[in-house]
Protein backbone atom coordinates (compact mmCIF):
# COMPACT_ATOMS: atom_id res chain seq x y z
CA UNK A 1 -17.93 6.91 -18.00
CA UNK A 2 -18.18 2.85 -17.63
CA UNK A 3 -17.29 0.53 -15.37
CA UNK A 4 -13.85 -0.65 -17.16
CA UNK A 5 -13.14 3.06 -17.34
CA UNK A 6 -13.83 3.31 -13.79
CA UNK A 7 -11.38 0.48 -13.29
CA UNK A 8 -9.06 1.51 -15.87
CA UNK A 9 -8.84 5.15 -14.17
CA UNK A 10 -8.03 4.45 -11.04
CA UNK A 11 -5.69 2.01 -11.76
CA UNK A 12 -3.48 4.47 -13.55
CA UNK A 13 -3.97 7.18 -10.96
CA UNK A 14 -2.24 4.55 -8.24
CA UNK A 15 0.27 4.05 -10.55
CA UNK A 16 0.69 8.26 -10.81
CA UNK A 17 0.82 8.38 -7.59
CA UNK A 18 2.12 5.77 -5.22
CA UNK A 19 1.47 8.06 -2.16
CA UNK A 20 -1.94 7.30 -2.47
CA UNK A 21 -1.32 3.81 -0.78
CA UNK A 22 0.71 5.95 2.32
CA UNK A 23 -2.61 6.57 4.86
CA UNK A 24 -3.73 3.05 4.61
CA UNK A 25 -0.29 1.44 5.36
CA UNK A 26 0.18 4.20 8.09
CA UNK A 27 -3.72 3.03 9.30
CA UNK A 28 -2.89 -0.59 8.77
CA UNK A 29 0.06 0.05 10.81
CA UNK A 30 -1.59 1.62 14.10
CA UNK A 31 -4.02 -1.72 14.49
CA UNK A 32 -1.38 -4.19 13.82
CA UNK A 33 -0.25 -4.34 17.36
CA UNK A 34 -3.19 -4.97 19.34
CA UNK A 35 -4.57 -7.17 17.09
CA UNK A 36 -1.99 -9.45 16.54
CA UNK A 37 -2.09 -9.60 20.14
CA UNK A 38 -5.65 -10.34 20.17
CA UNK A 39 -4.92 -13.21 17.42
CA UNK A 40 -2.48 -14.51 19.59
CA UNK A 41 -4.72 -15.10 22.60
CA UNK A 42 -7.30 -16.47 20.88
CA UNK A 43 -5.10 -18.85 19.16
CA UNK A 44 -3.34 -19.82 22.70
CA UNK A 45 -6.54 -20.08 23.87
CA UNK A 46 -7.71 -22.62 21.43
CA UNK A 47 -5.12 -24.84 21.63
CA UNK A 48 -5.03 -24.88 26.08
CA UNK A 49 -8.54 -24.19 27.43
CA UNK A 50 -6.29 -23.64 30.49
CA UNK A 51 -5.05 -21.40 29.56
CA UNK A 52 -7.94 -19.21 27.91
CA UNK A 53 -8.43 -17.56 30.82
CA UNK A 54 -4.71 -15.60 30.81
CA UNK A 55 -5.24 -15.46 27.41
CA UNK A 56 -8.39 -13.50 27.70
CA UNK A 57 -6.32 -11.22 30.31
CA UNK A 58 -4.15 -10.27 27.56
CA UNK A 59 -6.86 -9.61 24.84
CA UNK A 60 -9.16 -7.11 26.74
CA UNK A 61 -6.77 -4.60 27.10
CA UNK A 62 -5.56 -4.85 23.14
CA UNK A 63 -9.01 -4.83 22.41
CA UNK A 64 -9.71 -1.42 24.26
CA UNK A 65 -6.28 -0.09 22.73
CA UNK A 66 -7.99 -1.51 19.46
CA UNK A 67 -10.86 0.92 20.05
CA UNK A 68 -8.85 3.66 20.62
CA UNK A 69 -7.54 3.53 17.67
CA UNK A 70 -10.92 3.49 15.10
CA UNK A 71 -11.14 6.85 15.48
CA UNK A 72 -7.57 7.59 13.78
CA UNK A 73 -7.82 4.72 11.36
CA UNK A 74 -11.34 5.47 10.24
CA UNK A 75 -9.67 9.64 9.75
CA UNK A 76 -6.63 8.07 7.67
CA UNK A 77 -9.54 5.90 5.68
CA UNK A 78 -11.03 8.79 5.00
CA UNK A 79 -8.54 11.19 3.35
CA UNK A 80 -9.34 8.76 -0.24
CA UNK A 81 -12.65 10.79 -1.56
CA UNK A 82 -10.70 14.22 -0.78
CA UNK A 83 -7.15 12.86 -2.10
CA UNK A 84 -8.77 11.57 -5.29
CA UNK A 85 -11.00 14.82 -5.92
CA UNK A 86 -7.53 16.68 -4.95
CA UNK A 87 -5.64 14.80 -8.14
CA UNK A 88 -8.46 15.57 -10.43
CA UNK A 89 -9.07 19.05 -10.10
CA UNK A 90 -5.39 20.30 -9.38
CA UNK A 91 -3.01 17.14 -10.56
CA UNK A 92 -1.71 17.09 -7.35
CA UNK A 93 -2.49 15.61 -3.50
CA UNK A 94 -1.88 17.72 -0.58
CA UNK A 95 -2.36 15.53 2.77
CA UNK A 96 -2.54 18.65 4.83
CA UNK A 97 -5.70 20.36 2.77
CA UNK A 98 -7.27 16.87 2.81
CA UNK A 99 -6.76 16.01 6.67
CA UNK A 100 -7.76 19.92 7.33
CA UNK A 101 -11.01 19.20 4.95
CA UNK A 102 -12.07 15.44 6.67
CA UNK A 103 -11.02 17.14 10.29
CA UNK A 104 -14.21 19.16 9.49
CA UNK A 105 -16.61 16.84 8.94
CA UNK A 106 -14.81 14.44 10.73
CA UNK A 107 -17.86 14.34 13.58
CA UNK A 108 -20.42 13.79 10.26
CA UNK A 109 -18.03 10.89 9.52
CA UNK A 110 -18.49 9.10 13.11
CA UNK A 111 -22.70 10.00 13.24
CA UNK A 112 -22.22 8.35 9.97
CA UNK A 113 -20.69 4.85 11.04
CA UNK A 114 -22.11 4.49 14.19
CA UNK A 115 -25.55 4.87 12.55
CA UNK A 116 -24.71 2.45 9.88
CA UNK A 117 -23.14 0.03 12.68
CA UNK A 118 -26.06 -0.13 14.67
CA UNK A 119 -28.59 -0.68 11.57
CA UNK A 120 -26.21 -3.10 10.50
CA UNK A 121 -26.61 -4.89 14.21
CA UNK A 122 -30.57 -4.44 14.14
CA UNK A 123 -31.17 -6.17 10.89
CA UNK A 124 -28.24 -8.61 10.84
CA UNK A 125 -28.59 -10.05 14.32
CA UNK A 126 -32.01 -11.79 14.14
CA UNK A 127 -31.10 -13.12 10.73
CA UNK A 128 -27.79 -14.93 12.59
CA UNK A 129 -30.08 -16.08 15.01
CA UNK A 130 -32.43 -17.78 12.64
CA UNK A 131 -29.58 -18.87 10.66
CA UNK A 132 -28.10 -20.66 13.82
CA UNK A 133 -30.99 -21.61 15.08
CA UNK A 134 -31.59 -23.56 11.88
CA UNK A 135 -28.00 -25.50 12.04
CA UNK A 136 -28.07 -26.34 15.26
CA UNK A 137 -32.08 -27.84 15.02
CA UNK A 138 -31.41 -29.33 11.92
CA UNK A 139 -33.37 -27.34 10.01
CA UNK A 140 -31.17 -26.64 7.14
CA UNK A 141 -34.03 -24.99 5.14
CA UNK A 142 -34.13 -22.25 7.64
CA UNK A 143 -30.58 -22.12 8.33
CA UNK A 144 -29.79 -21.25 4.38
CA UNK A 145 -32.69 -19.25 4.19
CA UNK A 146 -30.77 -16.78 7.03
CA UNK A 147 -27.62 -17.26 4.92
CA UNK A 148 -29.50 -16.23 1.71
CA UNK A 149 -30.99 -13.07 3.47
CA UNK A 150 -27.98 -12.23 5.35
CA UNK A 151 -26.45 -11.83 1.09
CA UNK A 152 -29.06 -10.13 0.02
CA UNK A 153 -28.74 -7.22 2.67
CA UNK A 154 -24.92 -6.92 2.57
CA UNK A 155 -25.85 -6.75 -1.34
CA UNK A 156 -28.81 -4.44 -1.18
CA UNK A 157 -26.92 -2.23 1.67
CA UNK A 158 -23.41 -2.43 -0.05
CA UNK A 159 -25.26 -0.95 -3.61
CA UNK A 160 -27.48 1.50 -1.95
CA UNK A 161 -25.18 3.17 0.67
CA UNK A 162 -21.86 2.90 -1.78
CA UNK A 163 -21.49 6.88 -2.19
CA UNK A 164 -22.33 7.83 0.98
CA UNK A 165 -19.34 8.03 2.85
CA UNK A 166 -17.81 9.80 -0.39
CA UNK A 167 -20.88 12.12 -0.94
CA UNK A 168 -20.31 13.08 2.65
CA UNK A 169 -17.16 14.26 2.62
CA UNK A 170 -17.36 15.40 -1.03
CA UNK A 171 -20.97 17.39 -1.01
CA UNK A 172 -22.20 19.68 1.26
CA UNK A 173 -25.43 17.46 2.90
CA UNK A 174 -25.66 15.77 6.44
CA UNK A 175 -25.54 12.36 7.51
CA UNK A 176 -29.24 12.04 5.88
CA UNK A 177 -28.40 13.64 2.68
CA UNK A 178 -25.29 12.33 1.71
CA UNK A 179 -27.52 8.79 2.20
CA UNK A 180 -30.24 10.13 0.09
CA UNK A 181 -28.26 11.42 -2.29
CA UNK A 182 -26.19 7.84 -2.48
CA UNK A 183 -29.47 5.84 -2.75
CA UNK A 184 -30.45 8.63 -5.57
CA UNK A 185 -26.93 7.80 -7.27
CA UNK A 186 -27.10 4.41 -6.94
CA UNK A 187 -30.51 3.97 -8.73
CA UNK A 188 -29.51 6.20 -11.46
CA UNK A 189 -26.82 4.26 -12.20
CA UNK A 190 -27.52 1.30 -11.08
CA UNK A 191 -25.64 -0.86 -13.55
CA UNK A 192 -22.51 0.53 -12.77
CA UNK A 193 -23.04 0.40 -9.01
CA UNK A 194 -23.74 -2.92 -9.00
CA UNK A 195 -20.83 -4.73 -10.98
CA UNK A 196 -18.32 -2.13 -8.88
CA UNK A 197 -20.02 -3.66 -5.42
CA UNK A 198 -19.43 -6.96 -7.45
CA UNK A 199 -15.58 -5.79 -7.99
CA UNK A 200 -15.44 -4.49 -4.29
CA UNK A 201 -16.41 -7.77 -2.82
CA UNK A 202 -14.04 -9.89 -5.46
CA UNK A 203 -11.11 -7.11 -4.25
CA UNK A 204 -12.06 -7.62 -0.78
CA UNK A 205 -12.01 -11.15 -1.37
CA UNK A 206 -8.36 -11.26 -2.60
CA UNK A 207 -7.49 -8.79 0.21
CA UNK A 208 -8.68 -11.81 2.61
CA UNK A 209 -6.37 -14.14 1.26
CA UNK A 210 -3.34 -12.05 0.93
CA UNK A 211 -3.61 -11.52 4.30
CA UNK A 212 -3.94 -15.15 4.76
CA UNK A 213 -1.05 -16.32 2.56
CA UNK A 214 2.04 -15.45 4.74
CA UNK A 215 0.05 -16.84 7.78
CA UNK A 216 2.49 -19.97 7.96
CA UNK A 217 5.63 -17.47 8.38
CA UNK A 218 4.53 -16.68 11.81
CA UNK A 219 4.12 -13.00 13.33
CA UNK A 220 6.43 -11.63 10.30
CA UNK A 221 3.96 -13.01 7.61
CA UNK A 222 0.70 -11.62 9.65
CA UNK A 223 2.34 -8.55 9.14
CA UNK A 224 3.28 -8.88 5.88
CA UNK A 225 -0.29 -10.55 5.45
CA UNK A 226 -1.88 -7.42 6.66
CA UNK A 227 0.19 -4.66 5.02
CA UNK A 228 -0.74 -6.57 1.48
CA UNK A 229 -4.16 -7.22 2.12
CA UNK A 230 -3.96 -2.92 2.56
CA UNK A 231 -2.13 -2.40 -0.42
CA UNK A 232 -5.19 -4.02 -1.84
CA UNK A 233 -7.59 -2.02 -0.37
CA UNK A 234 -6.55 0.85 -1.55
CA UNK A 235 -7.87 0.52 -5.05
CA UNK A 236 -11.41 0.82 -3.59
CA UNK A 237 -10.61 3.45 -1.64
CA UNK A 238 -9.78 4.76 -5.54
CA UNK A 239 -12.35 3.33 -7.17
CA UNK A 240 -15.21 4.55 -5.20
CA UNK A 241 -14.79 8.46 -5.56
CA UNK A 242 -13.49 7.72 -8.79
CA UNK A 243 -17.05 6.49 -9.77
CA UNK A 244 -18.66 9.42 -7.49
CA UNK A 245 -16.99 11.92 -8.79
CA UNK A 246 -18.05 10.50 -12.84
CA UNK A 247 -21.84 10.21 -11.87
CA UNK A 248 -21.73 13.15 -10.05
CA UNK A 249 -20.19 15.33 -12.76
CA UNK A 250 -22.34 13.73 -14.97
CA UNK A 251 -25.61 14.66 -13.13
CA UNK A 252 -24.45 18.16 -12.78
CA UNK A 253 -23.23 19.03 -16.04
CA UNK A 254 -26.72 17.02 -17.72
C-alpha cells in the first residue's frame, strides 16, 4: 500500500472496466442543460446590462431545475465507494446492488453534505469578507492573509474529511462516525492522505481546464468541455475508496 500503488491501482481498474466512467457521464449529463443555460445568461448579461434583467428571467428557473437535480447527481456520485468495493471483493460491478446499497443510506449521504455545506459557509464566509475587504481598502496584507487562510482550510478540511463520504457508505457509523473515523484515518496515514489531496486538487485542476479547452467551439465544446472534465473526475471517484479500502484493510487485518 503507497501512494503510486494507489495511483497505479486505480488506474488499471478504469482501464478493466470502462463502465466505471458510465454514472458520472449519465450525472454530468442531467446538469448540462440548466447550466449551460445559466452560462448563457450570465454571459448575455455581461455583454448588455440591458439586457441582464431577461437574462436573469431565464437563469432562475434553470437554477431551481439545477437544484432539483443535486439530489440525483450527488446518488449517481455516489455509487464509486460501493462500485469499487464491488470489483474488489467479487471482480465484478453490479449497478443495481450498488444503487440498492447507496438508496439506503442515501438520507446519511444528504445529513452528510448539507452539514459539510453549511460548515463550509460558516468558516469560509468571514474569511472572503476579510479577504475583500482587504482588496478593496488597499490593504493587501490582509487581503492575502484571507487568501492564505482560505488554502489552509480547503487543505486542512480536504485531508481530514477525505474518507468520509467513502467510510459512510462503506462502514456501518453515522454521519459523526464515518467523520471520526476519516479524521482517525487520515492521521494514521497521514502521508498518504496528503500527497492524494495533493493529486485530487492537481486532477481537479486539469478537470478545470478540459472543461475550458473546447470553450471557443461554442455550446458543442461546453459540452464536450464538461463531459471531459467528467471523464476526469472519475479517477478520484477511484482513487479515493481505492485508498479507503487499503488503510482500512490494513487497520483491520493489523
Amino acid at each position: 500500500m503507497g501512494f503510486f500503488s494507489v495511483l497505479r491501482d486505480s488506474l488499471v481498474l478504469l482501464a478493466r472496466e470502462p463502465a466505471l466512467f458510465i454514472p458520472k457521464i449519465v450525472s454530468t449529463l442531467l446538469y448540462l442543460p440548466p447550466y449551460l443555460i445559466i452560462m448563457k445568461a450570465f454571459a448575455a448579461a455581461a455583454k448588455d446590462p440591458l439586457l441582464a434583467r431577461d437574462a436573469l428571467s431565464t437563469a432562475f428557473p434553470a437554477a431551481f431545475a439545477l437544484l432539483a437535480i443535486m439530489p440525483a447527481w450527488l446518488f449517481l456520485d455516489s455509487l464509486y465507494p460501493v462500485l469499487v468495493q464491488q470489483r474488489r471483493e467479487t471482480g465484478r460491478i453490479d449497478f443495481r446492488s450498488a444503487a440498492g446499497r447507496v438508496l439506503g443510506r442515501f438520507l446519511r449521504v444528504l445529513l452528510f453534505s448539507f452539514l459539510m455545506l453549511a460548515i463550509f459557509m460558516l468558516i469560509v464566509t468571514p474569511l472572503m469578507v476579510i479577504t475583500a475587504f482587504g482588496f478593496v481598502t488597499g490593504l493587501l496584507a490582509l487581503a492575502f492573509a484571507g487568501l492564505l487562510a482560505i488554502g489552509i482550510m480547503f487543505l486542512v478540511s480536504a485531508i481530514a474529511f477525505y474518507f468520509s463520504p467513502t467510510a459512510l457508505l462503506l462502514g456501518n457509523e453515522g454521519v459523526v462516525g464515518s467523520v471520526r473515523r476519516s479524521i482517525s484515518l487520515s492521521r494514521e496515514n497521514f502521508p498518504l492522505v496528503f500527497f492524494l489531496t495533493l493529486a485530487s486538487f492537481a486532477v481537479l485542476l486539469l478537470g478545470m481546464y478540459a472543461e475550458g479547452a473546447f470553450e471557443p467551439l461554442g455550446d458543442a465544446g461546453f459540452v464536450a468541455g464538461r463531459l471531459l472534465g467528467a471523464v476526469v473526475t472519475v479517477y478520484l471517484y477511484v482513487v479515493n475508496p481505492s485508498a479507503y479500502l487499503d488503510v482500512h484493510g490494513a487497520k483491520t487485518r493489523s
